[in-house]
PDB file of N, CA and C in Angstrom:
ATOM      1  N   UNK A   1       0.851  -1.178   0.000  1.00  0.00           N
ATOM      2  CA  UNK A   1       0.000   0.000   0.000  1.00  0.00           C
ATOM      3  C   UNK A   1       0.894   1.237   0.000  1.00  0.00           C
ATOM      4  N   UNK A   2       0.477   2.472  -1.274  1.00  0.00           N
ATOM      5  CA  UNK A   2       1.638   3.246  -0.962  1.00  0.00           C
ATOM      6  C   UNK A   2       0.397   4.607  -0.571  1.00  0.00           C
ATOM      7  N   UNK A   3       1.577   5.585   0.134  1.00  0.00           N
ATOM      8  CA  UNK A   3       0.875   6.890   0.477  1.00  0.00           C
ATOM      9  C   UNK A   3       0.713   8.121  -0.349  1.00  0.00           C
ATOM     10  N   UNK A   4       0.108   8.589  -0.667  1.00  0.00           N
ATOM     11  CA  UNK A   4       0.475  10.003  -1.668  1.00  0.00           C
ATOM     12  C   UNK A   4       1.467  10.612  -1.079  1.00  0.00           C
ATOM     13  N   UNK A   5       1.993  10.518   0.158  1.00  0.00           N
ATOM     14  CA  UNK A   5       3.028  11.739   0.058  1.00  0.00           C
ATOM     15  C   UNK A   5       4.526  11.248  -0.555  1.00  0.00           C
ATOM     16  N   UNK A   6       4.085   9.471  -0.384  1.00  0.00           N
ATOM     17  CA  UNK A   6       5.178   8.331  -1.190  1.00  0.00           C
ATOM     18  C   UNK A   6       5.471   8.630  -2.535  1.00  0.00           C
ATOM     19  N   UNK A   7       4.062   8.497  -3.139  1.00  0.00           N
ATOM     20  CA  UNK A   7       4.421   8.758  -4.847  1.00  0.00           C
ATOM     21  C   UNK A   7       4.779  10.360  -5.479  1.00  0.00           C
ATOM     22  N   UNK A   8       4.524  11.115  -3.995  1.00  0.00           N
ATOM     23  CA  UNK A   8       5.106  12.749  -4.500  1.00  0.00           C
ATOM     24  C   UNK A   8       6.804  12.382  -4.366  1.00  0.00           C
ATOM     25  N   UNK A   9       7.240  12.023  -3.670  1.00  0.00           N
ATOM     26  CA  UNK A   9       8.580  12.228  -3.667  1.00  0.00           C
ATOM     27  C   UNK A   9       9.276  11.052  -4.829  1.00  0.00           C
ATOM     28  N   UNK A  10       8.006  10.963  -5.394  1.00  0.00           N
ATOM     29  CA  UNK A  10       9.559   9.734  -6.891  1.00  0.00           C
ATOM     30  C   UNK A  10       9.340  10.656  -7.757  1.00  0.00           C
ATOM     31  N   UNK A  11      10.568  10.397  -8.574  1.00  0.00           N
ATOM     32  CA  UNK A  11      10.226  11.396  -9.711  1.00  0.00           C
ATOM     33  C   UNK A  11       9.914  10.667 -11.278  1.00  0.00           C
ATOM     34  N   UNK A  12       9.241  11.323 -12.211  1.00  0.00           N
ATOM     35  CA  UNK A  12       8.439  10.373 -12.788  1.00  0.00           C
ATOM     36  C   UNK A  12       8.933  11.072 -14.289  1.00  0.00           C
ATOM     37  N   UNK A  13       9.746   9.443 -14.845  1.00  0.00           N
ATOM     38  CA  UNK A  13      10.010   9.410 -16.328  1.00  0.00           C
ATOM     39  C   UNK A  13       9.536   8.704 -17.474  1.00  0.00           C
ATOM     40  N   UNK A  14       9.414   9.145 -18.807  1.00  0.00           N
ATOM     41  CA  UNK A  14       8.690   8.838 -19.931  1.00  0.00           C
ATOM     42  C   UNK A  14       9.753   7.622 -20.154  1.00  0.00           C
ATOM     43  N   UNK A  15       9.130   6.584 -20.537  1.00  0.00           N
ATOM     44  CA  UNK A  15      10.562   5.486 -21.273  1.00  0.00           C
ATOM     45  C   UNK A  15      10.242   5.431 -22.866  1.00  0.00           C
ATOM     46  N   UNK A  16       9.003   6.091 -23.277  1.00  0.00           N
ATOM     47  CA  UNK A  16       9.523   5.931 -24.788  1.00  0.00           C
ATOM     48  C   UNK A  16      10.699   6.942 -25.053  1.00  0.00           C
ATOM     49  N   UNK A  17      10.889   8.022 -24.281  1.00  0.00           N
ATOM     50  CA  UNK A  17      12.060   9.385 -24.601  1.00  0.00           C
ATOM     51  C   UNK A  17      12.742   9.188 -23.345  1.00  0.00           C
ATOM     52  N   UNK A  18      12.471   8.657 -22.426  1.00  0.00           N
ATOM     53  CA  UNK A  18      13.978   8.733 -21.413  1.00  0.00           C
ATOM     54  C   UNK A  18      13.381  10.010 -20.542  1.00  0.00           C
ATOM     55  N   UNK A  19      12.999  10.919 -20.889  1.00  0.00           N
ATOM     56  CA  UNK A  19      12.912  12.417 -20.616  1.00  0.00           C
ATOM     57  C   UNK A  19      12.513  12.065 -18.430  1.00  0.00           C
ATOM     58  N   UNK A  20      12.817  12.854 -18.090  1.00  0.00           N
ATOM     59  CA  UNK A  20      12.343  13.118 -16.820  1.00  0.00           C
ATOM     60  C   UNK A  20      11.238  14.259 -16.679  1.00  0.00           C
ATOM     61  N   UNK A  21       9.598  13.883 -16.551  1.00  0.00           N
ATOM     62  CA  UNK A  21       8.855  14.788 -16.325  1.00  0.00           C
ATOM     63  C   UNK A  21       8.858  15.403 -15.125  1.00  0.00           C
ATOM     64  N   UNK A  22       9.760  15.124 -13.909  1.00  0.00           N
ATOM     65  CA  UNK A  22       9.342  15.800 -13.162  1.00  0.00           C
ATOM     66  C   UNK A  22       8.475  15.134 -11.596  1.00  0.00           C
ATOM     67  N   UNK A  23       8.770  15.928 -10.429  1.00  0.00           N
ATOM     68  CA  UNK A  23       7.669  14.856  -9.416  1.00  0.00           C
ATOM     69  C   UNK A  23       6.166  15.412  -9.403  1.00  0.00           C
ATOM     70  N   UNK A  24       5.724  14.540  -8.966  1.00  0.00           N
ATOM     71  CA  UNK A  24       4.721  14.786  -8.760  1.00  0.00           C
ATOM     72  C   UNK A  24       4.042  16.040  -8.305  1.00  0.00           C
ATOM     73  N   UNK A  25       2.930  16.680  -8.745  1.00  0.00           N
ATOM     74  CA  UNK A  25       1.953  17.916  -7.893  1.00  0.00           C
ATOM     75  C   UNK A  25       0.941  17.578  -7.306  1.00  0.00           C
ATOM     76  N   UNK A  26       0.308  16.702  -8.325  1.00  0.00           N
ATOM     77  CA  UNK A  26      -0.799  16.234  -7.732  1.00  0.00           C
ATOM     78  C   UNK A  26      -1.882  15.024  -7.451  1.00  0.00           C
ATOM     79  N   UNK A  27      -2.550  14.566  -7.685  1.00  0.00           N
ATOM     80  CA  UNK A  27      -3.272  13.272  -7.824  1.00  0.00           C
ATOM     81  C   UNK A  27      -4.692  13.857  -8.232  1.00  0.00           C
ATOM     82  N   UNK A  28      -5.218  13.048  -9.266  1.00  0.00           N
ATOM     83  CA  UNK A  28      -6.472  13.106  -9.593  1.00  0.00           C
ATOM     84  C   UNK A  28      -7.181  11.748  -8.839  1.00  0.00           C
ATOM     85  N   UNK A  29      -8.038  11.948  -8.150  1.00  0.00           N
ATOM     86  CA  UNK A  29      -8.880  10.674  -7.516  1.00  0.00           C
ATOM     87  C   UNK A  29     -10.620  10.730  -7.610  1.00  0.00           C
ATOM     88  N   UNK A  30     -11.130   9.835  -8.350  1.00  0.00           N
ATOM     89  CA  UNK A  30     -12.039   9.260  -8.834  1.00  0.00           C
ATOM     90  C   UNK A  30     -13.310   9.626  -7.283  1.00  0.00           C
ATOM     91  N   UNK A  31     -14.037  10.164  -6.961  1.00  0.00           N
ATOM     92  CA  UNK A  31     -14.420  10.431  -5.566  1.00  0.00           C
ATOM     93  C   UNK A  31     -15.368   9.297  -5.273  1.00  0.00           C
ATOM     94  N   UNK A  32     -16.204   8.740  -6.203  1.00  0.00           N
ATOM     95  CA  UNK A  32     -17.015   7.585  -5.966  1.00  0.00           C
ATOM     96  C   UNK A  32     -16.370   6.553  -5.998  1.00  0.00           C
ATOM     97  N   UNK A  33     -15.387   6.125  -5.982  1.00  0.00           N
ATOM     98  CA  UNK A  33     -14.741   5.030  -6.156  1.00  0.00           C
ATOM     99  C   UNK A  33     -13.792   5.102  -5.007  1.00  0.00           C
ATOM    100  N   UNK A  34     -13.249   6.105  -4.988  1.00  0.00           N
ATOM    101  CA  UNK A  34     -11.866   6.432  -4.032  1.00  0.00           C
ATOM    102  C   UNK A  34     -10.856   5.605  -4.948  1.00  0.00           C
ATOM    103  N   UNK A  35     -10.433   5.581  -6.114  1.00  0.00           N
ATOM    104  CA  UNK A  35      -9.685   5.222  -7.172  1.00  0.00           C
ATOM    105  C   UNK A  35      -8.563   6.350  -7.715  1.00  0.00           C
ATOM    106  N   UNK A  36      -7.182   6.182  -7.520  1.00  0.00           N
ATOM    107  CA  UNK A  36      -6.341   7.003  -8.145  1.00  0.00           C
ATOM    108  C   UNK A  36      -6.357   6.805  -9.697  1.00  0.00           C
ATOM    109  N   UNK A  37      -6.782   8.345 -10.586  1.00  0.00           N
ATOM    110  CA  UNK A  37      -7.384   7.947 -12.116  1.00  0.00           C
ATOM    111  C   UNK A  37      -6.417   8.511 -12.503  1.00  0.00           C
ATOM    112  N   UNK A  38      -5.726   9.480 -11.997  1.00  0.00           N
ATOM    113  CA  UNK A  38      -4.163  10.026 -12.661  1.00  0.00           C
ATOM    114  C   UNK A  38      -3.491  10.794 -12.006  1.00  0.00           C
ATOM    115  N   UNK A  39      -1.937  11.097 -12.181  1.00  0.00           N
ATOM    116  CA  UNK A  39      -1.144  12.348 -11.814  1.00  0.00           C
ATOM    117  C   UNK A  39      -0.503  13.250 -12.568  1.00  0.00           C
ATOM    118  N   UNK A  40      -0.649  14.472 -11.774  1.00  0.00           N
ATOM    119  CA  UNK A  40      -0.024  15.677 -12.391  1.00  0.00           C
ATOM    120  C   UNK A  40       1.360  16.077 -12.175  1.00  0.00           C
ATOM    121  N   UNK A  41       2.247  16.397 -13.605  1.00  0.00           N
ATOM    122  CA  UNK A  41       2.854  16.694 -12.994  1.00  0.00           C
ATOM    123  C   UNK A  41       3.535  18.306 -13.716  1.00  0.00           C
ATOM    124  N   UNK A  42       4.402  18.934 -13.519  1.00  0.00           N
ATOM    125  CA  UNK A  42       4.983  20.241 -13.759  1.00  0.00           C
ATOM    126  C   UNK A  42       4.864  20.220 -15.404  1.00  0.00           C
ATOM    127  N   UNK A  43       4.090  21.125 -15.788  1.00  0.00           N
ATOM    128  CA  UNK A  43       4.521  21.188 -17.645  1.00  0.00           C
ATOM    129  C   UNK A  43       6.104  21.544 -17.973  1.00  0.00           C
ATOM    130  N   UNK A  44       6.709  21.518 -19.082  1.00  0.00           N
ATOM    131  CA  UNK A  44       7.867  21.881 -19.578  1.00  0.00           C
ATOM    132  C   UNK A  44       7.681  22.901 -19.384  1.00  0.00           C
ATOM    133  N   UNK A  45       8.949  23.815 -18.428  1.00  0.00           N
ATOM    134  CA  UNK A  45       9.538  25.762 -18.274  1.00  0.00           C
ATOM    135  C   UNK A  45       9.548  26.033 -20.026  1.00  0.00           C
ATOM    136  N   UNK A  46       9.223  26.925 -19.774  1.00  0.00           N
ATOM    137  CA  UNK A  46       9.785  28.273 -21.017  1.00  0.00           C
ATOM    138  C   UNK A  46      10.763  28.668 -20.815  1.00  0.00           C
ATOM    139  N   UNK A  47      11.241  29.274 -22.040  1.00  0.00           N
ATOM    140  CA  UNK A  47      12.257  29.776 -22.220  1.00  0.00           C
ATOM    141  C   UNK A  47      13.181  29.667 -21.191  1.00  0.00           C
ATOM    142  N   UNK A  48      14.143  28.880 -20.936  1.00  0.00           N
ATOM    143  CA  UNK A  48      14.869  28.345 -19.881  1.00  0.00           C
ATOM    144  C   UNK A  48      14.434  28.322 -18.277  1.00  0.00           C
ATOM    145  N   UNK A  49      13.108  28.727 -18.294  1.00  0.00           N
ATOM    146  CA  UNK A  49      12.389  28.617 -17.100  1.00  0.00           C
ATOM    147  C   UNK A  49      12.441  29.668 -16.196  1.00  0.00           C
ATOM    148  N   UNK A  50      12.650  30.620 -17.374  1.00  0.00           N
ATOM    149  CA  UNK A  50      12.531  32.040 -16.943  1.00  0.00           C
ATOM    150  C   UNK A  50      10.484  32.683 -16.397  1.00  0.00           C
ATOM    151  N   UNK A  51      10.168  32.118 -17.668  1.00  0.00           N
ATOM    152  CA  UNK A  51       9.113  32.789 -17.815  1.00  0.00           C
ATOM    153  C   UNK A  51       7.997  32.109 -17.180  1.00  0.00           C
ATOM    154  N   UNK A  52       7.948  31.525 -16.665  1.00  0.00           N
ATOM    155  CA  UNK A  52       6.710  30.417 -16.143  1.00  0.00           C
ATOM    156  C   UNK A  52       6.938  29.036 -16.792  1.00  0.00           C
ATOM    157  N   UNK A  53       5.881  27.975 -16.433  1.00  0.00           N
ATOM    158  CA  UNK A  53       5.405  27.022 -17.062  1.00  0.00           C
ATOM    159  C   UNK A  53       4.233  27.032 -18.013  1.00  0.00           C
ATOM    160  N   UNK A  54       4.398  25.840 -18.678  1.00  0.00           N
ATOM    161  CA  UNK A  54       2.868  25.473 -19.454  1.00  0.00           C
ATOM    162  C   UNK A  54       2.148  24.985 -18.977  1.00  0.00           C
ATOM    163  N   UNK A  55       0.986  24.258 -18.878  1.00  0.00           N
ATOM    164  CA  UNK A  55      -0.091  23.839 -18.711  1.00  0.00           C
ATOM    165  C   UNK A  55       0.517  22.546 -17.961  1.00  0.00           C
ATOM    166  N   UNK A  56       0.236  21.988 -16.858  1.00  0.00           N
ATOM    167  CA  UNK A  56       0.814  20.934 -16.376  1.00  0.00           C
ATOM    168  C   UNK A  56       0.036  19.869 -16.831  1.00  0.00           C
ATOM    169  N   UNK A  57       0.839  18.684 -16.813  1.00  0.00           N
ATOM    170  CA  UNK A  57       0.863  17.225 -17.275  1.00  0.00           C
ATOM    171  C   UNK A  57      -0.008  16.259 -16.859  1.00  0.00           C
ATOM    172  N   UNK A  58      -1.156  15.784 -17.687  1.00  0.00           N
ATOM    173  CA  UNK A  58      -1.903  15.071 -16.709  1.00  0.00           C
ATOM    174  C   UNK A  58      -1.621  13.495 -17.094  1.00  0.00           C
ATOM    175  N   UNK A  59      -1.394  12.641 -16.120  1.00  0.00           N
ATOM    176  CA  UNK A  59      -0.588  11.213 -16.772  1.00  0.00           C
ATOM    177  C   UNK A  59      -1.994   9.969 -16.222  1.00  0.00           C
ATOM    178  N   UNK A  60      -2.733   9.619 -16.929  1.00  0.00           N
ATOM    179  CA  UNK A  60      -3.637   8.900 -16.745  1.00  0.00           C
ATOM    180  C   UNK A  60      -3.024   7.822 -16.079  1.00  0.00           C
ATOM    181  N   UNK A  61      -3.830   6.958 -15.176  1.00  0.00           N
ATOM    182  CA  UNK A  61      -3.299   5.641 -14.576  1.00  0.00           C
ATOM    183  C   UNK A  61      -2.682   4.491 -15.158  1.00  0.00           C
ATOM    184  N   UNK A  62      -3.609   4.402 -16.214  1.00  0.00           N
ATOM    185  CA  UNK A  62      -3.170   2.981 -17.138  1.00  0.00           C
ATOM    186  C   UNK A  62      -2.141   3.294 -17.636  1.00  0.00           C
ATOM    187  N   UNK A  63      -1.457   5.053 -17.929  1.00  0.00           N
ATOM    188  CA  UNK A  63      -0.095   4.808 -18.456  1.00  0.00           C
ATOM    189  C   UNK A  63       0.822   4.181 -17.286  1.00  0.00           C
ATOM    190  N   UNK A  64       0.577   4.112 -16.470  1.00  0.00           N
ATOM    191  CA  UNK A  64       1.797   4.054 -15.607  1.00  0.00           C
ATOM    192  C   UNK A  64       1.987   2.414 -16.095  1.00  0.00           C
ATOM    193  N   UNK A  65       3.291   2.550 -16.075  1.00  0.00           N
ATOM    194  CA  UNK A  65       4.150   1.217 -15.995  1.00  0.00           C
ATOM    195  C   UNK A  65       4.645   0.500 -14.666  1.00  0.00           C
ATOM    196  N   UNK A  66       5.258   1.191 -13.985  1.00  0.00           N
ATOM    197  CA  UNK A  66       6.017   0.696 -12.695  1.00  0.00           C
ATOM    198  C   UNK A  66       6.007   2.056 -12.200  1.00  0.00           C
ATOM    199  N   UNK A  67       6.278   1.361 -10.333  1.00  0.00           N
ATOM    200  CA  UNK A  67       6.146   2.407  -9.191  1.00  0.00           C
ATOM    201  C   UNK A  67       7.382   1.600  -8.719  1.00  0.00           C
ATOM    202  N   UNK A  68       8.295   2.329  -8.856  1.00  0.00           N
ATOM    203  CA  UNK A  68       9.512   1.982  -8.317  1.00  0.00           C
ATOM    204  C   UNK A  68      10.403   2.708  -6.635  1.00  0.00           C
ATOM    205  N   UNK A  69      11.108   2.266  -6.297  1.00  0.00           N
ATOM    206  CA  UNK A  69      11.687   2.750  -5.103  1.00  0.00           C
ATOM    207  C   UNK A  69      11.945   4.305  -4.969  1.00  0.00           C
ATOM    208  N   UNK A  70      12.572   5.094  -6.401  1.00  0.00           N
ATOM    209  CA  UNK A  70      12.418   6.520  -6.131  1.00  0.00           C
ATOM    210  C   UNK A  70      12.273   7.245  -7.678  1.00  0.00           C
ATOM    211  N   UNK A  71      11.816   6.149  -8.270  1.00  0.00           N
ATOM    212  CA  UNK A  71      10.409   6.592  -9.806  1.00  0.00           C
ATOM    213  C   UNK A  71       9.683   5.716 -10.104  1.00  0.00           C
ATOM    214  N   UNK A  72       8.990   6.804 -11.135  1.00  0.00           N
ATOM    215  CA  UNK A  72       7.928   5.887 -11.711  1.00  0.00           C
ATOM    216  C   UNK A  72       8.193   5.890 -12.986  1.00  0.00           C
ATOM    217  N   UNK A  73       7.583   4.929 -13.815  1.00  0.00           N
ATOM    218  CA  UNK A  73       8.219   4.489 -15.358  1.00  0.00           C
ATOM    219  C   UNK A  73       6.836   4.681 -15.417  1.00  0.00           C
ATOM    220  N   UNK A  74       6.570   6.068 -16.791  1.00  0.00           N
ATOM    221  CA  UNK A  74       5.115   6.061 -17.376  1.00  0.00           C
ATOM    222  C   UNK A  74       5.130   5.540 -18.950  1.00  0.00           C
ATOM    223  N   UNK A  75       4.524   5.241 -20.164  1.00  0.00           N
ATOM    224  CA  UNK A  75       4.539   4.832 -20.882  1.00  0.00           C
ATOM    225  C   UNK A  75       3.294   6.313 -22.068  1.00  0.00           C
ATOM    226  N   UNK A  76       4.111   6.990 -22.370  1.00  0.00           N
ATOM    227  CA  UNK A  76       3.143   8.257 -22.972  1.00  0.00           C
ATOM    228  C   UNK A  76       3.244   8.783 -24.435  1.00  0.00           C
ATOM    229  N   UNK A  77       3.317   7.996 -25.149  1.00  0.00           N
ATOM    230  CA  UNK A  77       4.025   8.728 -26.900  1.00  0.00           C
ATOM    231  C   UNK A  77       4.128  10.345 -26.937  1.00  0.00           C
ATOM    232  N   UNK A  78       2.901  10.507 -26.666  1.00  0.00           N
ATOM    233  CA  UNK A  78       2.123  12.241 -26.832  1.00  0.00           C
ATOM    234  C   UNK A  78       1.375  12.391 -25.437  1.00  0.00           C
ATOM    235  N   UNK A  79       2.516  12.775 -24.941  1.00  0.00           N
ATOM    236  CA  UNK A  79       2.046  13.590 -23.504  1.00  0.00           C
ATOM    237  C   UNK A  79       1.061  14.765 -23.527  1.00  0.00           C
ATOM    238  N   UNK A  80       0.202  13.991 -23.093  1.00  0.00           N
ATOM    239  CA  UNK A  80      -1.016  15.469 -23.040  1.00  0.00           C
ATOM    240  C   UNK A  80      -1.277  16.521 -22.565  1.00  0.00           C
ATOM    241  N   UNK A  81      -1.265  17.318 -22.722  1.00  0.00           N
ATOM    242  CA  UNK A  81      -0.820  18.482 -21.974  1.00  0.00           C
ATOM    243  C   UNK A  81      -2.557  19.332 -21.867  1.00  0.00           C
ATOM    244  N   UNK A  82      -2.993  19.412 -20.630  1.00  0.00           N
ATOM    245  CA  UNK A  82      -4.405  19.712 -19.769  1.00  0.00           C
ATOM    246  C   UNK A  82      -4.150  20.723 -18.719  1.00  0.00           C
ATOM    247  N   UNK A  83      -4.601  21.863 -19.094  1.00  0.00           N
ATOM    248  CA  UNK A  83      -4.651  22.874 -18.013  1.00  0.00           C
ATOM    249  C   UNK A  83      -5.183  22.469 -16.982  1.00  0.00           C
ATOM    250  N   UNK A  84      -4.605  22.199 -15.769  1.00  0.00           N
ATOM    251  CA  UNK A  84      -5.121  22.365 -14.091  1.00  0.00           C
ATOM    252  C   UNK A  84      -5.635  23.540 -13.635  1.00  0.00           C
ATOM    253  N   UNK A  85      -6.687  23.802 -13.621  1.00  0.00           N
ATOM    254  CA  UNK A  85      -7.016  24.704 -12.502  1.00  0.00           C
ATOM    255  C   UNK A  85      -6.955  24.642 -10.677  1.00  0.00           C
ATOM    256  N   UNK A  86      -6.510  25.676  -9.713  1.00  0.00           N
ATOM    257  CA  UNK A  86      -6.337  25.644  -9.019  1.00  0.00           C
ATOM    258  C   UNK A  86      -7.640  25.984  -7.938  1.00  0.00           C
TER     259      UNK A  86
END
């Protein structure tokens, strides 16, 4: 059984690109179910991460591959990119 504050501290990479998205922000959870349906995480900085971010990352469940000791392996061709509102 893991904790959300567990899966905030791995940090979570694409394996079709290698790329490192970044840890976790947030969790999307299903409220009738009490089901984790996805996580968010930091969009790609601008311009060297001067200027803000983009729209942060929403990584549906079924991509996930593995929950490992300090990442997670997601599986995403075309990372979708979904404005969070706060």
């Amino acid at each position: 059984m893991l904790k959300t504050s567990d899966l905030k501290s791995k940090m979570v990479i694409n394996i079709i690109d290698g790329k490192q998205l970044g840890g976790i922000m947030d969790i999307e959870i299903d409220i009738s179910t009490g089901k984790l349906t996805a996580i968010v995480v930091p969009g790609p900085g601008r311009f060297l991460g001067l200027f803000g971010r983009n729209e942060d990352v929403v990584i549906p469940w079924n991509k996930i591959n593995k929950i490992g000791v300090d990442c997670i392996l997601v599986e995403s061709p075309t990372v979708e990119l979904k404005r969070v509102d706060n």
